[in-house]
C-alpha atoms as a PDB file:
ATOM      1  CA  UNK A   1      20.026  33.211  45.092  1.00  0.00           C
ATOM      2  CA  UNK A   2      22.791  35.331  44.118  1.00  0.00           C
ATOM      3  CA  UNK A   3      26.292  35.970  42.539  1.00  0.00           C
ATOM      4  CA  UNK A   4      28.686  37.775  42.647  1.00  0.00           C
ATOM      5  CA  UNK A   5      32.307  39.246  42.916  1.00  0.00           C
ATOM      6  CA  UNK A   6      33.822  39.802  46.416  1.00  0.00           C
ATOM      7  CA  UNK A   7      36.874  42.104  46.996  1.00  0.00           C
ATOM      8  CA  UNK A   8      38.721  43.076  50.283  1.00  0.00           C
ATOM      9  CA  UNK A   9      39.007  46.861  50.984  1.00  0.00           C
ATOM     10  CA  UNK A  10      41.897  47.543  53.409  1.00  0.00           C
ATOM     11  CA  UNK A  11      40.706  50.964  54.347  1.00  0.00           C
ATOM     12  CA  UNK A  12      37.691  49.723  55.595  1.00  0.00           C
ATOM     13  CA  UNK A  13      38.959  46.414  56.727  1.00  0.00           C
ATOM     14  CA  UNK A  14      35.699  44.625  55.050  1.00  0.00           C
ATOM     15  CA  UNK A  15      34.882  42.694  52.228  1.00  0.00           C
ATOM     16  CA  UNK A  16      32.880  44.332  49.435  1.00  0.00           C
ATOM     17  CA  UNK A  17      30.043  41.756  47.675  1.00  0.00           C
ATOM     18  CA  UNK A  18      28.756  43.033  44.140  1.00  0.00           C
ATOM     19  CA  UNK A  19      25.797  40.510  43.829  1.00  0.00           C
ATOM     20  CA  UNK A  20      23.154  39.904  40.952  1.00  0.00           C
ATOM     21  CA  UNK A  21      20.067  37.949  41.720  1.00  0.00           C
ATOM     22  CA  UNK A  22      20.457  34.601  40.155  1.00  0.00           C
ATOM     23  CA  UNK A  23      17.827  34.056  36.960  1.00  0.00           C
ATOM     24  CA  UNK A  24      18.138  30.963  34.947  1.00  0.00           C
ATOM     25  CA  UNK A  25      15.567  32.462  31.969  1.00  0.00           C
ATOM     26  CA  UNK A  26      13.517  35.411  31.134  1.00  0.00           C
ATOM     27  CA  UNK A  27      10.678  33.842  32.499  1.00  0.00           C
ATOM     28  CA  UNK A  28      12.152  33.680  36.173  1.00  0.00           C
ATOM     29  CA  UNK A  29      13.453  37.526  35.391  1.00  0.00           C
ATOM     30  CA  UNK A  30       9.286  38.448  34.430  1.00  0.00           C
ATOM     31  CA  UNK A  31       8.033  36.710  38.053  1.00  0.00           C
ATOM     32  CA  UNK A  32      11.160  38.786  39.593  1.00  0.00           C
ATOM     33  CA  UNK A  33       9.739  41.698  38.510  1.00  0.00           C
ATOM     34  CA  UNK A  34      12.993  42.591  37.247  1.00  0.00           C
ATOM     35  CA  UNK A  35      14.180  43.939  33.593  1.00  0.00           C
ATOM     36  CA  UNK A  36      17.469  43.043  31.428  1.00  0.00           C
ATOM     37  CA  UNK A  37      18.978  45.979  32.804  1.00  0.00           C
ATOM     38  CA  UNK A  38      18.787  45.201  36.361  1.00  0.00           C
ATOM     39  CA  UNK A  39      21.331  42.886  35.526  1.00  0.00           C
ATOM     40  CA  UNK A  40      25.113  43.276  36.590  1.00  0.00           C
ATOM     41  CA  UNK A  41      26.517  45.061  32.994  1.00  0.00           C
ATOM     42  CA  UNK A  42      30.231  44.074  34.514  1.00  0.00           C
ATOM     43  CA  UNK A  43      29.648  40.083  33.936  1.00  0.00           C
ATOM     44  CA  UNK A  44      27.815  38.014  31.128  1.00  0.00           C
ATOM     45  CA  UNK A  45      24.680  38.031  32.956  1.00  0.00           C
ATOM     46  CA  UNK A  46      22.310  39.841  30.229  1.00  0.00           C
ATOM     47  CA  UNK A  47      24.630  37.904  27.090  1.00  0.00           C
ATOM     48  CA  UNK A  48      23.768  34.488  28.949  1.00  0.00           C
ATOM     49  CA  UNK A  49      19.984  35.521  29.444  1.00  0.00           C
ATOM     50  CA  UNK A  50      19.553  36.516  25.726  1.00  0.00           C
ATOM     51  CA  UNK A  51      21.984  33.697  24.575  1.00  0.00           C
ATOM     52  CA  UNK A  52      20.020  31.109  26.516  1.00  0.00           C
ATOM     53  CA  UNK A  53      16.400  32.214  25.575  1.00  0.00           C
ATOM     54  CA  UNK A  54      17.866  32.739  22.061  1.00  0.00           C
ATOM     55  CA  UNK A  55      18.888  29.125  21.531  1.00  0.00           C
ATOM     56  CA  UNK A  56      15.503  27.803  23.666  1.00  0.00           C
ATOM     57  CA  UNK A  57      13.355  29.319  21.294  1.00  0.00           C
ATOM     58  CA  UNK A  58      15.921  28.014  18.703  1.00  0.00           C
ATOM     59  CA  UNK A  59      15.357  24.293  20.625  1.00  0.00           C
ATOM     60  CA  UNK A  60      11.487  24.560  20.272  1.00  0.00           C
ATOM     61  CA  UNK A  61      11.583  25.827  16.672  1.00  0.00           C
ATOM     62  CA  UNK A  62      13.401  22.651  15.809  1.00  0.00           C
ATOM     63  CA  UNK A  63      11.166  20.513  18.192  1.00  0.00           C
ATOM     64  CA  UNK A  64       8.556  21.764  16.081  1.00  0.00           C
ATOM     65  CA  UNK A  65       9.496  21.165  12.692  1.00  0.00           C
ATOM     66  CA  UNK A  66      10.580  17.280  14.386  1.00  0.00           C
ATOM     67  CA  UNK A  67       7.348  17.186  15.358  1.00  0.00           C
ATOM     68  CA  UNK A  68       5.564  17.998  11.871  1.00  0.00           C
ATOM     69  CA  UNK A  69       8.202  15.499  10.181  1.00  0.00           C
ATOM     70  CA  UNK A  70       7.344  13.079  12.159  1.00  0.00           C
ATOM     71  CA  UNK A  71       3.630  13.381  11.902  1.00  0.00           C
ATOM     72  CA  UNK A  72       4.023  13.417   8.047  1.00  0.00           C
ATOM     73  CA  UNK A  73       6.113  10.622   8.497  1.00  0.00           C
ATOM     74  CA  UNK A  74       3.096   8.948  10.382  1.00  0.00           C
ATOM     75  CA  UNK A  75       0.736  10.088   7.580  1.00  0.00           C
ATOM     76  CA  UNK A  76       3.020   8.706   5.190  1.00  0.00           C
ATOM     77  CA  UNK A  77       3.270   5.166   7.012  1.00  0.00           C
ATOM     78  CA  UNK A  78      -0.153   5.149   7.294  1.00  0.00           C
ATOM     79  CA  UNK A  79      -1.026   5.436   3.233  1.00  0.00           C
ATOM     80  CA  UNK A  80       1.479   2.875   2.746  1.00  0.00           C
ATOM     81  CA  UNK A  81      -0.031   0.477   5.295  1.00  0.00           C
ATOM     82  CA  UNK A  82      -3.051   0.920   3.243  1.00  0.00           C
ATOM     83  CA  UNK A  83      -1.658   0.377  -0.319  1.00  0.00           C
ATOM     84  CA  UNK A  84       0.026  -2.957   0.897  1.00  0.00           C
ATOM     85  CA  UNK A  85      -3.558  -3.538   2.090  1.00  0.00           C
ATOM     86  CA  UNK A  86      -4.849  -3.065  -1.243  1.00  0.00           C
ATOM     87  CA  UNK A  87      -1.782  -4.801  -3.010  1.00  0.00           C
ATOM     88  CA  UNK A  88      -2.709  -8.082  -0.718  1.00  0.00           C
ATOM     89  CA  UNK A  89      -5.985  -8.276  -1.128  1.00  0.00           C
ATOM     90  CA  UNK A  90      -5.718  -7.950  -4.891  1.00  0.00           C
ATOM     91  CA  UNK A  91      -2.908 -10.509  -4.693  1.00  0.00           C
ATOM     92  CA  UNK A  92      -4.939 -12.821  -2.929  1.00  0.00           C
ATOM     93  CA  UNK A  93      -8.283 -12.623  -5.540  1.00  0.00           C
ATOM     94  CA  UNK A  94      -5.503 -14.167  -7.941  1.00  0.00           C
ATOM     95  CA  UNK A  95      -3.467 -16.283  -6.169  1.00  0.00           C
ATOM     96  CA  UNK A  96      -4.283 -18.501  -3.241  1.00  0.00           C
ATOM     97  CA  UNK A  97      -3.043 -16.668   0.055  1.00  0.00           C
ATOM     98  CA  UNK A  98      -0.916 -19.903   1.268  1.00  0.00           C
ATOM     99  CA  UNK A  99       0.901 -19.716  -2.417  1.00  0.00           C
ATOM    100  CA  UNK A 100       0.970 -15.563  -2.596  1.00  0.00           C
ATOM    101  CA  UNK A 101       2.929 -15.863   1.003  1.00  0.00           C
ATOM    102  CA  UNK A 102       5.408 -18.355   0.396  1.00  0.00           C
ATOM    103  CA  UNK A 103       5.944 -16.486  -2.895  1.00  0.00           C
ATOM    104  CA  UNK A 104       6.407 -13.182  -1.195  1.00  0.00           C
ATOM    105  CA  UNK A 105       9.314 -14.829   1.402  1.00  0.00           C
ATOM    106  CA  UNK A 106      10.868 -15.491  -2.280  1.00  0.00           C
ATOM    107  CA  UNK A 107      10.044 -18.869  -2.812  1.00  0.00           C
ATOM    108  CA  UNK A 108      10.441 -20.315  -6.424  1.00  0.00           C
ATOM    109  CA  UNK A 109       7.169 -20.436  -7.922  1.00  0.00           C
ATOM    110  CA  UNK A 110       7.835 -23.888  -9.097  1.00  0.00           C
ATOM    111  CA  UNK A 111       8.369 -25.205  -5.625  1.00  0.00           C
ATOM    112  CA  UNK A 112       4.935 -23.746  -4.743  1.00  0.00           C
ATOM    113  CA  UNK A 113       3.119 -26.628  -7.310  1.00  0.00           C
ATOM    114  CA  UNK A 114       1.608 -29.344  -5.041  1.00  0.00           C
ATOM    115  CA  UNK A 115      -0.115 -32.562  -5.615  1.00  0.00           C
ATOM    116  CA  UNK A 116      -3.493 -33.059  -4.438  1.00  0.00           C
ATOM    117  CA  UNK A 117      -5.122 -36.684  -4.253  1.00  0.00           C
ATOM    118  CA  UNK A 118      -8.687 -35.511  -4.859  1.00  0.00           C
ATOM    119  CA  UNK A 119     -10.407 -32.497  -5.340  1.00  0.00           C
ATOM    120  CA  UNK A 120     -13.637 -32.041  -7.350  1.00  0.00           C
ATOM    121  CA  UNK A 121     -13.532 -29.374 -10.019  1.00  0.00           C
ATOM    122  CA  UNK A 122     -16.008 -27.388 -12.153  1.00  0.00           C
ATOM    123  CA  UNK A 123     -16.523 -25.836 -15.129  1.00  0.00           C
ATOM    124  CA  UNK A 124     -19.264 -23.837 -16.613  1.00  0.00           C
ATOM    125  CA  UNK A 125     -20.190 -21.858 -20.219  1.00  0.00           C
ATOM    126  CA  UNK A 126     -22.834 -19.954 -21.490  1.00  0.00           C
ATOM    127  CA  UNK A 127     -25.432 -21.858 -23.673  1.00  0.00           C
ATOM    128  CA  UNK A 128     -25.753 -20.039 -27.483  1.00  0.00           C
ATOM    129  CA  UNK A 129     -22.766 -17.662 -26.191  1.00  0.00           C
ATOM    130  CA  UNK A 130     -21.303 -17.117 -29.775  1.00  0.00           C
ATOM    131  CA  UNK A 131     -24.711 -16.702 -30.774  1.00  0.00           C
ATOM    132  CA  UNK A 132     -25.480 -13.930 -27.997  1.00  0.00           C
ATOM    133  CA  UNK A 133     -22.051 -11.885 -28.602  1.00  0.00           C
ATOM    134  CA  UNK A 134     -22.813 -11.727 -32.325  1.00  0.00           C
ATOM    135  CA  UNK A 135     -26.545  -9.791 -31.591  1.00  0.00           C
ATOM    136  CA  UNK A 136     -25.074  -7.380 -28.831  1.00  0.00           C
ATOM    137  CA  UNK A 137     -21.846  -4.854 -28.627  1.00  0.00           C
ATOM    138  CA  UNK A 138     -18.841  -5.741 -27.013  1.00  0.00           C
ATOM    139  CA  UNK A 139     -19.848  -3.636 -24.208  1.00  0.00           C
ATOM    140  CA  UNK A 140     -22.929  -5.538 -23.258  1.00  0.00           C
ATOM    141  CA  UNK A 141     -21.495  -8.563 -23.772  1.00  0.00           C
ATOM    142  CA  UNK A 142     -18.233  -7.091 -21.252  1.00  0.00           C
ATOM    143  CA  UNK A 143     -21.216  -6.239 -18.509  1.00  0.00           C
ATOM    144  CA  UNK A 144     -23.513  -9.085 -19.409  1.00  0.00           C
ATOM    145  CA  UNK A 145     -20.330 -11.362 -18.028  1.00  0.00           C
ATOM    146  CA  UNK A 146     -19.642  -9.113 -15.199  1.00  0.00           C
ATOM    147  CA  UNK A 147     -22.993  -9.213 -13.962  1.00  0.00           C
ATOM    148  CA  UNK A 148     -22.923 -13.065 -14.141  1.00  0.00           C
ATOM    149  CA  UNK A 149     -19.434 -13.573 -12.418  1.00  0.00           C
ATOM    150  CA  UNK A 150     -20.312 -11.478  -9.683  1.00  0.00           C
ATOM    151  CA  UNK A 151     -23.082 -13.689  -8.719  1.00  0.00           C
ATOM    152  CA  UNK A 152     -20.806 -16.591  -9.147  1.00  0.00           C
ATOM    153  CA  UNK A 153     -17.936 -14.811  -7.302  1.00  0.00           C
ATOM    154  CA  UNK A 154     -20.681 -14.090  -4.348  1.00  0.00           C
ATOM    155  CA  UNK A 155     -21.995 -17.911  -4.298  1.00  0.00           C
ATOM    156  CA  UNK A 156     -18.064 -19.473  -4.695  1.00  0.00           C
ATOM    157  CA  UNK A 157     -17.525 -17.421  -0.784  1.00  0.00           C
ATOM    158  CA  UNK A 158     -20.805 -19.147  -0.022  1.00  0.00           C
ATOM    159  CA  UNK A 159     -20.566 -22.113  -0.669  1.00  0.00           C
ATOM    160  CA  UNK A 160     -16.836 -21.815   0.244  1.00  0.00           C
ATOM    161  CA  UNK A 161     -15.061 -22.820  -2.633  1.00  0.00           C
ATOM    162  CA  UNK A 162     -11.818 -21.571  -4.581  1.00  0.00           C
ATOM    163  CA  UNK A 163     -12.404 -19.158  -7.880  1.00  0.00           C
ATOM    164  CA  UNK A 164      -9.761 -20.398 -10.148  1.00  0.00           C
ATOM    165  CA  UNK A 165     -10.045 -18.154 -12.874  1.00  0.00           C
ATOM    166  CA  UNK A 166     -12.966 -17.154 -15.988  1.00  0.00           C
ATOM    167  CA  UNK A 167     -11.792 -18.019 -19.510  1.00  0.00           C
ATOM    168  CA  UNK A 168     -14.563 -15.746 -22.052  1.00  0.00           C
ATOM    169  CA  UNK A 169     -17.625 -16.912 -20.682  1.00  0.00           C
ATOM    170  CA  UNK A 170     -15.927 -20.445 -18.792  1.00  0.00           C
ATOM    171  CA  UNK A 171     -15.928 -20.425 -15.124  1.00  0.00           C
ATOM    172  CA  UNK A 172     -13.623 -22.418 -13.585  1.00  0.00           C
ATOM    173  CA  UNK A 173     -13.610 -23.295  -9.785  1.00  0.00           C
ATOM    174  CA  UNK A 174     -12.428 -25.838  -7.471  1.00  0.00           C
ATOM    175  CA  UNK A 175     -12.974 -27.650  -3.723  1.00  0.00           C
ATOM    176  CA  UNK A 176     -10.234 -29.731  -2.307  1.00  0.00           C
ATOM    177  CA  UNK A 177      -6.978 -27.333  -2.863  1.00  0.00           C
ATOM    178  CA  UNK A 178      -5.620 -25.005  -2.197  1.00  0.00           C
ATOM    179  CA  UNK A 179      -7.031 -26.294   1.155  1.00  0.00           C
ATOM    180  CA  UNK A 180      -7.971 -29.896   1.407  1.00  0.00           C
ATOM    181  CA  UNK A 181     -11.372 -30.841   2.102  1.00  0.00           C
ATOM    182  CA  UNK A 182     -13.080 -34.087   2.668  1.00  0.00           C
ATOM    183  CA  UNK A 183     -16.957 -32.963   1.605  1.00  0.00           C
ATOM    184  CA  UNK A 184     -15.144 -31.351  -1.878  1.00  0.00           C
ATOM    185  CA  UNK A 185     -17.434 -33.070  -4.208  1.00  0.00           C
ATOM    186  CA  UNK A 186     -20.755 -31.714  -2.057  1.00  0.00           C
ATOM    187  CA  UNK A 187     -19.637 -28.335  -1.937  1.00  0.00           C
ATOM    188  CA  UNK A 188     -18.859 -27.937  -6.088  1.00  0.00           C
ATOM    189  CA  UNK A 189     -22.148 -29.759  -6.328  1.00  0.00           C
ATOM    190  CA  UNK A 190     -23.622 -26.677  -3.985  1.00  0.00           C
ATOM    191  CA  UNK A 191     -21.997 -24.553  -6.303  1.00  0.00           C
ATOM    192  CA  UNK A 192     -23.152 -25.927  -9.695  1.00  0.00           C
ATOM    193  CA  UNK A 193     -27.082 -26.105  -8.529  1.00  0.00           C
ATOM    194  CA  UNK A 194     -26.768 -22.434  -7.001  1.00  0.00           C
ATOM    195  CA  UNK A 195     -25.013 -21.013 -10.341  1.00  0.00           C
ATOM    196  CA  UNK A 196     -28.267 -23.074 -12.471  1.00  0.00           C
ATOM    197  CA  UNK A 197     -30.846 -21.407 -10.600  1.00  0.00           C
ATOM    198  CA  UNK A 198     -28.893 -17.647 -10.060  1.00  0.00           C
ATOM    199  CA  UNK A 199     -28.083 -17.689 -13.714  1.00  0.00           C
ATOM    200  CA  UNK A 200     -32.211 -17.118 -14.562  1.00  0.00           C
ATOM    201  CA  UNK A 201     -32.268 -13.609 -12.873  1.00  0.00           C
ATOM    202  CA  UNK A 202     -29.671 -12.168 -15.963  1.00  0.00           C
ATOM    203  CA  UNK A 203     -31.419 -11.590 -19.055  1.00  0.00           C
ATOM    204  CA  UNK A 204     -29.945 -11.910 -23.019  1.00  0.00           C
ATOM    205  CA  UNK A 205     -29.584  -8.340 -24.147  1.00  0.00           C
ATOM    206  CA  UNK A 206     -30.429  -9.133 -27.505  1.00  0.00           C
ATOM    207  CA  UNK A 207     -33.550 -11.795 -26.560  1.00  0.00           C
ATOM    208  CA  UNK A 208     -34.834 -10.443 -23.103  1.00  0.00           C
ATOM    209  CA  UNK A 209     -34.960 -14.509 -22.159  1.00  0.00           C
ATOM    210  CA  UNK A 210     -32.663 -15.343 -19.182  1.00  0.00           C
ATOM    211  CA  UNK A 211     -29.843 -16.516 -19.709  1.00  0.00           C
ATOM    212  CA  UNK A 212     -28.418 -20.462 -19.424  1.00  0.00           C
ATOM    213  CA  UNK A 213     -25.510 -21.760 -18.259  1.00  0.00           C
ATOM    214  CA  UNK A 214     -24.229 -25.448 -18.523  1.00  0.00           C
ATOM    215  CA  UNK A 215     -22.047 -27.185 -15.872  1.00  0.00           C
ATOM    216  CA  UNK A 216     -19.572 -30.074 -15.276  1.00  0.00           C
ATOM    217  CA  UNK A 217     -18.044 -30.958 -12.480  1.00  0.00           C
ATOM    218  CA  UNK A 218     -15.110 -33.888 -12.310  1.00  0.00           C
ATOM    219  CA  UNK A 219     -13.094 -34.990  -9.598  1.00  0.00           C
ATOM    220  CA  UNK A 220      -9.894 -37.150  -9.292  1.00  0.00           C
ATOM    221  CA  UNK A 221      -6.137 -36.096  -8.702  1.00  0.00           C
ATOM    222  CA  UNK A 222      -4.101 -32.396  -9.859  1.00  0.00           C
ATOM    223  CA  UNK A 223      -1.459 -30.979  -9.488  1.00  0.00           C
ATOM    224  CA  UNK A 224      -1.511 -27.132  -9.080  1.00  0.00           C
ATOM    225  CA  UNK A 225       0.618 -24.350  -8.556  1.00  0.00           C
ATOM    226  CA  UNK A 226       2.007 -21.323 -10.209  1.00  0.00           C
ATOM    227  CA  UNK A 227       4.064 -21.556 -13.333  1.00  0.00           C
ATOM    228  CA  UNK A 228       5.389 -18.750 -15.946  1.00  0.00           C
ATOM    229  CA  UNK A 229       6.591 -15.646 -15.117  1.00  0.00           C
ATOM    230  CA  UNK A 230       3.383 -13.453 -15.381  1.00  0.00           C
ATOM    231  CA  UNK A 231      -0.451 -13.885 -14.324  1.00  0.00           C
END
């Protein structure tokens, strides 16, 4: 509880204690009741109180700012989590997610190319579509297709097969790869009826008649895979 010096006086044949109440911070010296200059002035008490409180509030200053790093750090994690989200997904509306992976481990894209036995494929155009771009502006003809292949991109998850990729107004998808199925030819069939009979709720800008599509679907043996250097 305390400290102190201790000294022997001869003349009164006693020892002689010079004790300070022990106080580890300024806190303890508040619930003491007691001020700095209580203190023993003839020792380091008071430097060691002020040092010590001094460098704690240093301590927590720094704990602090830590703490704000990190959370910015956190913030900054979490963003990035979210852009490789978006990166992904994007990646995977172009490239099959099997392929995208085994390209992203840093696999040659020409060891990605597989053979597949049978897989049924499709194909699909736009009847008269020369003659319908040459009656409307580039711009309806640009939303005229986008309203089209979002009804085929919505009916290709339904009837769960692969979007290969749209050429102008050509629609090309496929059953049987990337993922091998046995019912292939059933579900392009699926796919070419729905797209027949979706196709008459979009209307020719220039004619107001729905439009028409035609479709042909094949199937026998591919090989696919990525080749080039760019999408």
């Amino acid at each position: 509880r305390l400290k102190g010096q201790m000294i022997y006086m001869q003349t009164w044949n006693a020892m002689m204690y010079l004790g300070t109440p022990m106080m580890p911070d300024l806190n303890s010296l508040i619930y003491s009741g007691l001020y700095i200059n209580d203190l023993s002035m003839h020792d380091f008490s008071r430097d060691l109180m002020l040092a010590g409180t001094q460098q704690s509030v240093e301590l927590k200053l720094a704990l602090d700012q830590e703490q704000q790093k990190s959370k910015k750090l956190e913030e900054s994690m979490r963003r990035l989590d979210e852009e490789m989200k978006r990166t992904d997904e994007l990646l995977y509306q172009m490239i099959p997610r099997q392929v995208a992976d085994r390209l992203r481990a840093g696999e040659n894209a020409i060891n990605t190319c597989e053979m597949f036995d049978n897989v049924s494929i499709l194909f699909s155009d736009v009847v008269t579509f020369t003659e319908i771009c040459s009656r409307i502006s580039p711009m309806q003809v640009v939303s005229m297709l986008n309203g089209m292949y979002s009804i085929f991109d919505r009916l290709s998850e339904q009837n769960k097969v692969y979007k290969v990729e749209t050429i102008g107004d050509a629609y090309m998808v496929v059953s049987g790869a990337p993922q091998r199925e046995g019912d292939h030819a059933e579900r392009v069939c699926k796919m070419a009826l729905d797209m027949v009979e979706a196709i008459t709720t979009l209307q020719d800008p220039s004619t107001g008649k729905h439009l028409e599509v035609r479709v042909g679907v094949h199937s026998g043996a591919v090989v696919a895979g990525v080749v080039g250097l760019k999408m």
